[in-house]
N, C-alpha and C. Protein backbone atom coordinates (compact mmCIF):
# COMPACT_ATOMS: atom_id res chain seq x y z
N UNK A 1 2.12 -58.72 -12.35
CA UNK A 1 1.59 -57.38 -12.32
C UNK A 1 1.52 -56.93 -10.87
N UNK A 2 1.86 -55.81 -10.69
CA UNK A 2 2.18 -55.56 -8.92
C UNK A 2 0.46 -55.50 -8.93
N UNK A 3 0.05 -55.68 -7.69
CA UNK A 3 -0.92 -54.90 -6.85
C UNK A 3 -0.82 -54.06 -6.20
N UNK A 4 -2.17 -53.27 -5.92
CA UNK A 4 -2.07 -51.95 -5.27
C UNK A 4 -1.63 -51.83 -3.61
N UNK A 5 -0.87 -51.30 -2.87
CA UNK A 5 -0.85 -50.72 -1.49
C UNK A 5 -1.34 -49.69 -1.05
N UNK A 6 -2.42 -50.49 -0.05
CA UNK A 6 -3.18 -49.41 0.85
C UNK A 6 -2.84 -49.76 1.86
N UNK A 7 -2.46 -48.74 2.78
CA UNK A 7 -2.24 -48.50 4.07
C UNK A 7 -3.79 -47.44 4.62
N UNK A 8 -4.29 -47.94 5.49
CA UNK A 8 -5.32 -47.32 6.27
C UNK A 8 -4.89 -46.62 7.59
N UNK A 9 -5.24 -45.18 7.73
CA UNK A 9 -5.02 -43.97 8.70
C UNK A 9 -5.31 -44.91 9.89
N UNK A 10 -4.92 -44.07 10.77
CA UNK A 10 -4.84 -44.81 12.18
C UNK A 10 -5.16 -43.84 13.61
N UNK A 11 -5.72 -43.91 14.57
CA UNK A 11 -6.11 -43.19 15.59
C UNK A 11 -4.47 -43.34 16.48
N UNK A 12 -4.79 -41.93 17.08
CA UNK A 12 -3.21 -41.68 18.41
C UNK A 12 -3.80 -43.03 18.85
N UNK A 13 -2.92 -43.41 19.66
CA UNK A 13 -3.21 -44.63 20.49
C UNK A 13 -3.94 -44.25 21.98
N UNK A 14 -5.07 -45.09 22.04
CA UNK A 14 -5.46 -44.42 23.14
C UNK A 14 -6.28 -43.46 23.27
N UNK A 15 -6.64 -41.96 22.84
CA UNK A 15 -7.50 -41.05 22.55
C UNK A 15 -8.30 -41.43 22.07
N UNK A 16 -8.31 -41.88 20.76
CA UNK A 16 -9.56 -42.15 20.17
C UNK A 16 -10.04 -41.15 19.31
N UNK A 17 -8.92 -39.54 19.48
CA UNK A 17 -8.89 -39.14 18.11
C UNK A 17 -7.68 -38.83 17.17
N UNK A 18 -8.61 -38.52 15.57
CA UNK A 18 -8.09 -38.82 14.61
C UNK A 18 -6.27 -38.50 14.73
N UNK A 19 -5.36 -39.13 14.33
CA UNK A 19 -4.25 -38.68 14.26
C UNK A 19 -4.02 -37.50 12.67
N UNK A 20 -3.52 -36.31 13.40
CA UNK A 20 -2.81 -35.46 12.36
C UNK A 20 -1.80 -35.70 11.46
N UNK A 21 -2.17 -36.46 10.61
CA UNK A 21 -1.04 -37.04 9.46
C UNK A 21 -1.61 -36.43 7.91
N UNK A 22 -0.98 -37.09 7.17
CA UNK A 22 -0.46 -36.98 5.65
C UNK A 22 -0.57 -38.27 4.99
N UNK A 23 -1.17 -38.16 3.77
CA UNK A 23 -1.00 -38.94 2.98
C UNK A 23 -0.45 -38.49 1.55
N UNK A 24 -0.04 -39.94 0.88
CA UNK A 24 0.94 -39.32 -0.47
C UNK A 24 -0.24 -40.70 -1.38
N UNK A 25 0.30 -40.34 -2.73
CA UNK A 25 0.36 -41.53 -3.74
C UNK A 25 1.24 -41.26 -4.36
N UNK A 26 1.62 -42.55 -4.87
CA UNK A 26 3.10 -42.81 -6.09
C UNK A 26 2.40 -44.13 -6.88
N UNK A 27 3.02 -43.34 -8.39
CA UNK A 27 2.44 -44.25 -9.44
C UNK A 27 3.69 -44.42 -10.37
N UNK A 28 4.10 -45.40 -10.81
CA UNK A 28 4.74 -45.97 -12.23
C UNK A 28 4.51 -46.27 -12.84
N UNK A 29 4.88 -45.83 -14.15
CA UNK A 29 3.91 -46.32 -15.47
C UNK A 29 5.26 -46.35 -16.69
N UNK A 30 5.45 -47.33 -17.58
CA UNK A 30 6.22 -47.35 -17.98
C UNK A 30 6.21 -46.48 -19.31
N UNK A 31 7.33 -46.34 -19.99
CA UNK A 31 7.31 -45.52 -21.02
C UNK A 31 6.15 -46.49 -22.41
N UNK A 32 6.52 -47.36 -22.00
CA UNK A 32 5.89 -48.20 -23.31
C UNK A 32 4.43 -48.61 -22.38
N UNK A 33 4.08 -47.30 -21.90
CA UNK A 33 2.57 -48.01 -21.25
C UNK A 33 1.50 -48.22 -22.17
N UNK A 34 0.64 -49.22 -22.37
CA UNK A 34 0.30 -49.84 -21.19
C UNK A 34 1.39 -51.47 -21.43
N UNK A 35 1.49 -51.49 -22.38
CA UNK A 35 2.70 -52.89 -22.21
C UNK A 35 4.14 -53.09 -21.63
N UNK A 36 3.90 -52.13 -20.93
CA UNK A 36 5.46 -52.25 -19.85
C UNK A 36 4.85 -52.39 -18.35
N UNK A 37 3.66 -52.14 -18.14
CA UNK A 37 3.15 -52.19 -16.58
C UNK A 37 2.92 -50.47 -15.97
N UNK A 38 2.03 -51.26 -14.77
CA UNK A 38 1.57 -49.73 -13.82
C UNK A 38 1.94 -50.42 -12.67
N UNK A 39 2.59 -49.68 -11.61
CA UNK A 39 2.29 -49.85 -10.26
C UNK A 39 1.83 -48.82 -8.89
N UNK A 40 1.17 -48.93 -8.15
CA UNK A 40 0.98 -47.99 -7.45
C UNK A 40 1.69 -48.24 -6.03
N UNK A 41 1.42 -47.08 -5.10
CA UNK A 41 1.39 -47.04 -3.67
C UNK A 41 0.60 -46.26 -2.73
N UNK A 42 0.06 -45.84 -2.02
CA UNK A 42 -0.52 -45.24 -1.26
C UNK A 42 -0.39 -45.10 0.16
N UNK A 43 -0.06 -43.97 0.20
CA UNK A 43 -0.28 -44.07 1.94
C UNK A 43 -1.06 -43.15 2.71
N UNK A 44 -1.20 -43.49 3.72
CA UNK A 44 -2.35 -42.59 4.65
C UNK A 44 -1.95 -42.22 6.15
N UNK A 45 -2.14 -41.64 6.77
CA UNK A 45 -2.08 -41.70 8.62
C UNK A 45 -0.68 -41.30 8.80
N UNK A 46 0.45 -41.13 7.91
CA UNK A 46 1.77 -40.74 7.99
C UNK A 46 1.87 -39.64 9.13
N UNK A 47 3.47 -39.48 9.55
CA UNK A 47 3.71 -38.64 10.50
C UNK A 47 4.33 -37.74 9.47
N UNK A 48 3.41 -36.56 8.94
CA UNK A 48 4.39 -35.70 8.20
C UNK A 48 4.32 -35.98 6.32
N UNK A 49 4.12 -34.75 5.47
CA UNK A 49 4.71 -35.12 4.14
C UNK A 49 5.76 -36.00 3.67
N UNK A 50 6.83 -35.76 4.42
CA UNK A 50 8.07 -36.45 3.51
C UNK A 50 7.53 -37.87 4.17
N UNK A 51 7.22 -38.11 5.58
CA UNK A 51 7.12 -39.74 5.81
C UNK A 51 6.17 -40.23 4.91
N UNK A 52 5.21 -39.90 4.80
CA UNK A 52 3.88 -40.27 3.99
C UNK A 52 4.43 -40.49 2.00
N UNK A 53 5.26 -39.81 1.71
CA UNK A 53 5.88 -39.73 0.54
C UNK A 53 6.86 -41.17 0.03
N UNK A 54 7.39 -41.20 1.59
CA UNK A 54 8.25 -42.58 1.42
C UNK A 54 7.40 -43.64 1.34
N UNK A 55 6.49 -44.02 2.85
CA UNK A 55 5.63 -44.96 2.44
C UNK A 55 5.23 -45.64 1.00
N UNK A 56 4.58 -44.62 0.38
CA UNK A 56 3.84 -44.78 -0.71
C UNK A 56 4.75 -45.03 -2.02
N UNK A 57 6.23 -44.36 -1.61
CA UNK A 57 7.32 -45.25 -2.86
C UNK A 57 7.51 -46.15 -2.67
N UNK A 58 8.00 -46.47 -1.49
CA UNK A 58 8.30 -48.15 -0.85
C UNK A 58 7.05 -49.15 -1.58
N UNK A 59 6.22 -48.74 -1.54
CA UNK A 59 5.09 -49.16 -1.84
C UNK A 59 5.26 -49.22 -3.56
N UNK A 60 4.92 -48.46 -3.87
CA UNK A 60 5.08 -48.60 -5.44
C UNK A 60 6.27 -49.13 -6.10
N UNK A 61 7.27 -49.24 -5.04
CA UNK A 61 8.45 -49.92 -5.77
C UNK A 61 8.87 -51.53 -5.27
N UNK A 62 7.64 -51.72 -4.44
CA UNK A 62 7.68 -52.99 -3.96
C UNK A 62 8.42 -53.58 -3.11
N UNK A 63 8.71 -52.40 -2.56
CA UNK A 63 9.98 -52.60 -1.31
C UNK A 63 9.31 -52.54 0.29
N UNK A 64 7.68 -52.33 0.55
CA UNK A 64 7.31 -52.85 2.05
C UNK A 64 6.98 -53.90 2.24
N UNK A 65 7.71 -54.98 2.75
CA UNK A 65 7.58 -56.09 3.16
C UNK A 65 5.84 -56.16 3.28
N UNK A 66 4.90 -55.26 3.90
CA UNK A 66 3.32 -55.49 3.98
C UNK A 66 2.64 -54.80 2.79
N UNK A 67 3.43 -54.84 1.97
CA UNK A 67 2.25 -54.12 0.82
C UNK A 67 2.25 -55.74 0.00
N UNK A 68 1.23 -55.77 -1.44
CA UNK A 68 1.31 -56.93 -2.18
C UNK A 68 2.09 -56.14 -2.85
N UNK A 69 2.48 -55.53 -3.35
CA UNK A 69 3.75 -55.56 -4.45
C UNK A 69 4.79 -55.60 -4.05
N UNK A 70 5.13 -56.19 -2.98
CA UNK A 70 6.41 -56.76 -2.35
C UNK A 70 7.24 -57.86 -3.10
N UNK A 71 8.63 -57.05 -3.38
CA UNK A 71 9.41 -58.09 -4.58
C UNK A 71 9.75 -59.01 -3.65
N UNK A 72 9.75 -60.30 -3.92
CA UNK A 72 10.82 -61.34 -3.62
C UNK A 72 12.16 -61.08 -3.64
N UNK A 73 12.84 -61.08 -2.87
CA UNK A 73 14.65 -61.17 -3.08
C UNK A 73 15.49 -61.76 -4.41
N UNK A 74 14.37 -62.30 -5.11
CA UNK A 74 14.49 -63.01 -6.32
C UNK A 74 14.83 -62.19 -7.83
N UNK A 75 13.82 -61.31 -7.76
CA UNK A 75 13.16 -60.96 -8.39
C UNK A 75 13.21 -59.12 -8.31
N UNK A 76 14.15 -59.08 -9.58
CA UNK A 76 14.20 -57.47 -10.30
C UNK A 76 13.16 -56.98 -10.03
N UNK A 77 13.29 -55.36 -9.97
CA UNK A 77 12.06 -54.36 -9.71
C UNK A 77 11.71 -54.31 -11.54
N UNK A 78 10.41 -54.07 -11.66
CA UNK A 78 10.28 -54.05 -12.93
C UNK A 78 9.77 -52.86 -13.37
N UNK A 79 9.79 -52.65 -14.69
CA UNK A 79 10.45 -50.59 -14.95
C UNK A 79 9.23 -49.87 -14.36
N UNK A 80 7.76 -50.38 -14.27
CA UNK A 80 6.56 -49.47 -13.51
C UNK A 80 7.62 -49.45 -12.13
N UNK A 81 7.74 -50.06 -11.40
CA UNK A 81 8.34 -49.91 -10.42
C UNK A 81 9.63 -49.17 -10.19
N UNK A 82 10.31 -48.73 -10.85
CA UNK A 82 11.75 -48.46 -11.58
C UNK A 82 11.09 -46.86 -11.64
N UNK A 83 10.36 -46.54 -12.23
CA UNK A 83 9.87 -44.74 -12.89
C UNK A 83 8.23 -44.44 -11.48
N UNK A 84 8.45 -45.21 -10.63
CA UNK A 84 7.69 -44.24 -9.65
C UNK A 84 7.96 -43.44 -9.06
N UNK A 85 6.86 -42.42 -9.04
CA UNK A 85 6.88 -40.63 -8.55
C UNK A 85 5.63 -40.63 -7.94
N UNK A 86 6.12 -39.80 -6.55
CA UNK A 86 4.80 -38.78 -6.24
C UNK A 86 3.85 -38.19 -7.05
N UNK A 87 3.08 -38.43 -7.22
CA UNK A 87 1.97 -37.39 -7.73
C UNK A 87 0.45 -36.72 -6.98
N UNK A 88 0.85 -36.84 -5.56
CA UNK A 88 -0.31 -36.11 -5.28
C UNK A 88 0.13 -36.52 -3.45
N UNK A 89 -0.01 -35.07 -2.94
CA UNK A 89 0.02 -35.70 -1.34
C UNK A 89 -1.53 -34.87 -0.62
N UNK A 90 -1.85 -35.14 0.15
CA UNK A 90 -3.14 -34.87 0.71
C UNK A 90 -3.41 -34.92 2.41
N UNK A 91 -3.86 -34.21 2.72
CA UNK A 91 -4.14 -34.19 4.20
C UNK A 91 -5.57 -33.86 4.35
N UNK A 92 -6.73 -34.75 5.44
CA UNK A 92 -7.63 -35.02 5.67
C UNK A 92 -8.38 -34.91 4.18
N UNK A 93 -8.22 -36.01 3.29
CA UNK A 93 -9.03 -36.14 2.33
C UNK A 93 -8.79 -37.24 1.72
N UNK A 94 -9.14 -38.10 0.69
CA UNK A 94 -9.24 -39.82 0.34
C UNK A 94 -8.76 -39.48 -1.03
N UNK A 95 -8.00 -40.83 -1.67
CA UNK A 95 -7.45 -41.23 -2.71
C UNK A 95 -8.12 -42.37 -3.27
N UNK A 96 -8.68 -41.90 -4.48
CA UNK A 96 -9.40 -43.42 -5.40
C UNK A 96 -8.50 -43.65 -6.71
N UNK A 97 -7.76 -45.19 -6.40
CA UNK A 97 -7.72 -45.41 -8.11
C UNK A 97 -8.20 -46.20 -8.56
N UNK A 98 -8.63 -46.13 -9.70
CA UNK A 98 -9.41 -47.14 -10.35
C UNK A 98 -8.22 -47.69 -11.42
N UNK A 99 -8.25 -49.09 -11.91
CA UNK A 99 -7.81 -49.68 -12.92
C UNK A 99 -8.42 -50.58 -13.64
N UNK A 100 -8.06 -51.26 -14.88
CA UNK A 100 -8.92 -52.07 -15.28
C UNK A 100 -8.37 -53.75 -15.97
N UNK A 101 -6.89 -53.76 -14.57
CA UNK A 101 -6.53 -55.52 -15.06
C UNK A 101 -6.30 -55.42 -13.18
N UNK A 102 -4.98 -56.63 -12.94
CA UNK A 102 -5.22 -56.87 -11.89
C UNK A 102 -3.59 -58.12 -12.20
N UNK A 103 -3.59 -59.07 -11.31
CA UNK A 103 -2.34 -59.71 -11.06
C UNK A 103 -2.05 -60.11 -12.49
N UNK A 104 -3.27 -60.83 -13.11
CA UNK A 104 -3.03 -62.02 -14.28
C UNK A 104 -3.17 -60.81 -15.35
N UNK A 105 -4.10 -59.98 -15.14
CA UNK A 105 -4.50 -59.22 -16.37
C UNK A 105 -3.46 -57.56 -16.75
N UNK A 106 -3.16 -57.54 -18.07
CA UNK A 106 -2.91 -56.30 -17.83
C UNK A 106 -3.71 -55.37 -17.37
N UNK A 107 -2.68 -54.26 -17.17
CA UNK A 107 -3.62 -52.66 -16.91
C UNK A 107 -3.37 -51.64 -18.06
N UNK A 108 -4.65 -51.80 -19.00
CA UNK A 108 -4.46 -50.66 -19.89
C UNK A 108 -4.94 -49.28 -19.81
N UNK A 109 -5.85 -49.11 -18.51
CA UNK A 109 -6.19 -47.65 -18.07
C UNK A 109 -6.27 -47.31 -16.76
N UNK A 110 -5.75 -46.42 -16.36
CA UNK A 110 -6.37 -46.04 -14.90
C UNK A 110 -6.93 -44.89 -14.51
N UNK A 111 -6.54 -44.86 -13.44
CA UNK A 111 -7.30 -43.16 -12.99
C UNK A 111 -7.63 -42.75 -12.02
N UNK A 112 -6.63 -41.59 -11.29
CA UNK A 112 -6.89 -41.57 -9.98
C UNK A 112 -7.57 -40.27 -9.69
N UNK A 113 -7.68 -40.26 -7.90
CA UNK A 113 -8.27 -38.53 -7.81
C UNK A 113 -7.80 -38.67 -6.18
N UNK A 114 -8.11 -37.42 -5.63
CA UNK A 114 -7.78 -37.00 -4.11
C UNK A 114 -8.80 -35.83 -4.44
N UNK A 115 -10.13 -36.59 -3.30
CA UNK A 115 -11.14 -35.33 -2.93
C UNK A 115 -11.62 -35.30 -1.81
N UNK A 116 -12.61 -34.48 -1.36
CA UNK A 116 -12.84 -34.60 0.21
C UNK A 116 -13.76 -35.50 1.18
N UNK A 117 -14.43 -36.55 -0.05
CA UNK A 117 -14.81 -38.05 0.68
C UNK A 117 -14.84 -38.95 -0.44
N UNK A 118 -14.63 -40.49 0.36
CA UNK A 118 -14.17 -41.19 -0.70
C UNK A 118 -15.80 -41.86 -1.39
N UNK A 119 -16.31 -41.20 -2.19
CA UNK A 119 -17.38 -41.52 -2.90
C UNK A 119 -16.82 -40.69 -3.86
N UNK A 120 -16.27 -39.16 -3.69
CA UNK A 120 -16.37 -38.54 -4.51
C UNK A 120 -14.82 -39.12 -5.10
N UNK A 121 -13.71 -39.46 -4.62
CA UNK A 121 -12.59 -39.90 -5.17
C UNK A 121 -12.87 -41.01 -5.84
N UNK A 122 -13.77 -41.93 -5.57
CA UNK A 122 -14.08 -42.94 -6.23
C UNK A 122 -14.41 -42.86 -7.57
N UNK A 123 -15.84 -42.03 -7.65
CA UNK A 123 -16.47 -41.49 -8.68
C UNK A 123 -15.12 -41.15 -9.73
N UNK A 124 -14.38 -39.83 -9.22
CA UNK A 124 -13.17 -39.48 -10.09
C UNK A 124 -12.34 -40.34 -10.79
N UNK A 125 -11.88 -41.05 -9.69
CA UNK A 125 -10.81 -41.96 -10.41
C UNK A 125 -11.36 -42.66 -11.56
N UNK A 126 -12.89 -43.26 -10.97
CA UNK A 126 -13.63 -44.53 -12.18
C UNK A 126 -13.81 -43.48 -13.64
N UNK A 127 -14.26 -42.88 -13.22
CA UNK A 127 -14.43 -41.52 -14.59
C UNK A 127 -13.09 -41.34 -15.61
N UNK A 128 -11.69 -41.20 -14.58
CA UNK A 128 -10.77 -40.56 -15.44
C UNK A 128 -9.94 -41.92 -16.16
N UNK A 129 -10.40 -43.18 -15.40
CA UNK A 129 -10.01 -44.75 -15.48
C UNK A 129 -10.82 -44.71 -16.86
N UNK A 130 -12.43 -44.89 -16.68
CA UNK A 130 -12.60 -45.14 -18.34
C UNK A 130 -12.93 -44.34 -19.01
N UNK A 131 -12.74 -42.69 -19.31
CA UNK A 131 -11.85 -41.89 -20.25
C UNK A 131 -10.22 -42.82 -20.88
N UNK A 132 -9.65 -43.53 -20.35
CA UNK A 132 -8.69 -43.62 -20.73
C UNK A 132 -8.75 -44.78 -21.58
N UNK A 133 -9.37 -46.02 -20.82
CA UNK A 133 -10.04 -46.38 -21.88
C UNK A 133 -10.69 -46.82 -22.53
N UNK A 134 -11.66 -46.00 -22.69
CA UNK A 134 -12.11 -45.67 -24.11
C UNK A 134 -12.74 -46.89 -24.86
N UNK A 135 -13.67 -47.51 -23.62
CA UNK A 135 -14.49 -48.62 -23.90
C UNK A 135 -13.45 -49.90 -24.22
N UNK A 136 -12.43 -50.06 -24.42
CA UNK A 136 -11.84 -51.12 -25.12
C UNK A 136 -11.29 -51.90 -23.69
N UNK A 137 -11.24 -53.24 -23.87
CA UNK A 137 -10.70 -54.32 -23.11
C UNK A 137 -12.03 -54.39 -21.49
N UNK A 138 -11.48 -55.24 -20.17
CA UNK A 138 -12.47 -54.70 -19.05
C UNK A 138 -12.63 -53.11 -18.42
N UNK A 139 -13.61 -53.55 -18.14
CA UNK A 139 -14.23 -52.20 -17.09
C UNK A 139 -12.97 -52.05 -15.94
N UNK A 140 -13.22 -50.60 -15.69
CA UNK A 140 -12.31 -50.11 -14.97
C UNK A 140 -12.57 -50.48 -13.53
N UNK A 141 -12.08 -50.74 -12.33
CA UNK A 141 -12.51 -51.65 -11.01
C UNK A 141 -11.89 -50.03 -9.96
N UNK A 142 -12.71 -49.83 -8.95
CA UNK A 142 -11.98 -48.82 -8.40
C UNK A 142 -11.55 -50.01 -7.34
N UNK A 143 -10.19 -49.65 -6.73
CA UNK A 143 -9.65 -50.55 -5.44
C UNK A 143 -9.90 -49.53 -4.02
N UNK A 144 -10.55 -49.51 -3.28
CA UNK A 144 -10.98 -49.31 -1.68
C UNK A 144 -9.83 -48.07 -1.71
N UNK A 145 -10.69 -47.13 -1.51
CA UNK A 145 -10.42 -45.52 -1.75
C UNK A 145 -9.70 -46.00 -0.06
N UNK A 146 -8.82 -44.79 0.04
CA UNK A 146 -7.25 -44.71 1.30
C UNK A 146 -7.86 -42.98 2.02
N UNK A 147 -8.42 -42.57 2.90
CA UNK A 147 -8.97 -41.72 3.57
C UNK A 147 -7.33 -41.31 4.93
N UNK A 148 -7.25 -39.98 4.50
CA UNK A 148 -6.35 -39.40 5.82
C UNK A 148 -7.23 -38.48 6.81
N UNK A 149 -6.59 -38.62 7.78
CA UNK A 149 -7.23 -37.74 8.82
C UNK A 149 -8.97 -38.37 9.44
N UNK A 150 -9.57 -37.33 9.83
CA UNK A 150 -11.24 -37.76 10.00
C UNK A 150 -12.26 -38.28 9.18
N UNK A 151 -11.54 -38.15 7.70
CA UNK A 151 -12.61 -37.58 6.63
C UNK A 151 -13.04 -39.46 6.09
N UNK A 152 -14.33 -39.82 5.23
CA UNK A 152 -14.68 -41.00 4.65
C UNK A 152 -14.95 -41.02 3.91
């Protein structure tokens, strides 16, 4: 089961303030979800939309050598990874997803959000995570909300 990639925003070098970037998320979910897999990506601190966009596929498709869903050379992309898309890009504001398996476990719900601090993305995601579902199997886990720009 992939794990999630977070990349954390980053200061200009030197100044000490916030760098003007972009963040994206990309999610895959297979047609036969939840028994085909989810994978995510996230990125933050990017130079720009389209850079911040790539990140976060690379990421969801398991292609950055520093994310954990990094494929082995071995080892086929698998179809969550195969059907990831953008779905949300954001500048100075945080991304929460929540899910409710993890490496060993499936993921039968998730649920994300992009709001303007990460308590409140948190809150969202865990909310729209167990709406989905719907009391059955574990509790939904939010993974360490991804903040662009100044914002927390």
């Amino acid at each position: 089961m992939p794990r999630m990639l977070l990349l954390c925003a980053g200061l200009l070098a030197g100044s000490g303030v916030p760098a003007a970037a972009d963040g994206a998320l990309a999610i895959g979910v297979t047609a036969a979800f939840p028994s085909g897999g989810f994978s995510v990506g996230v990125s933050a601190g990017s130079a720009g939309e389209a850079r911040a966009q790539a990140v976060a596929m690379r990421g969801c498709r398991g292609e950055d050598r520093a994310s954990p869903n990094f494929m082995a050379a071995a080892r086929e992309p698998t179809e969550a990874e195969k059907r990831c898309e953008v779905v949300a890009t954001f500048h100075d504001r945080c991304v929460g997803v929540a899910v409710n398996g993890d490496e060993t476990t499936p993921t039968y719900a998730y649920g994300w959000a992009v709001a303007a601090t990460s308590a409140s993305a948190e809150a969202q995601a865990q909310a729209r995570c167990e709406e989905m579902r719907k009391g059955e199997g574990r509790e939904c886990v939010v993974r360490k909300p991804v903040c662009d720009g100044a914002v927390h």
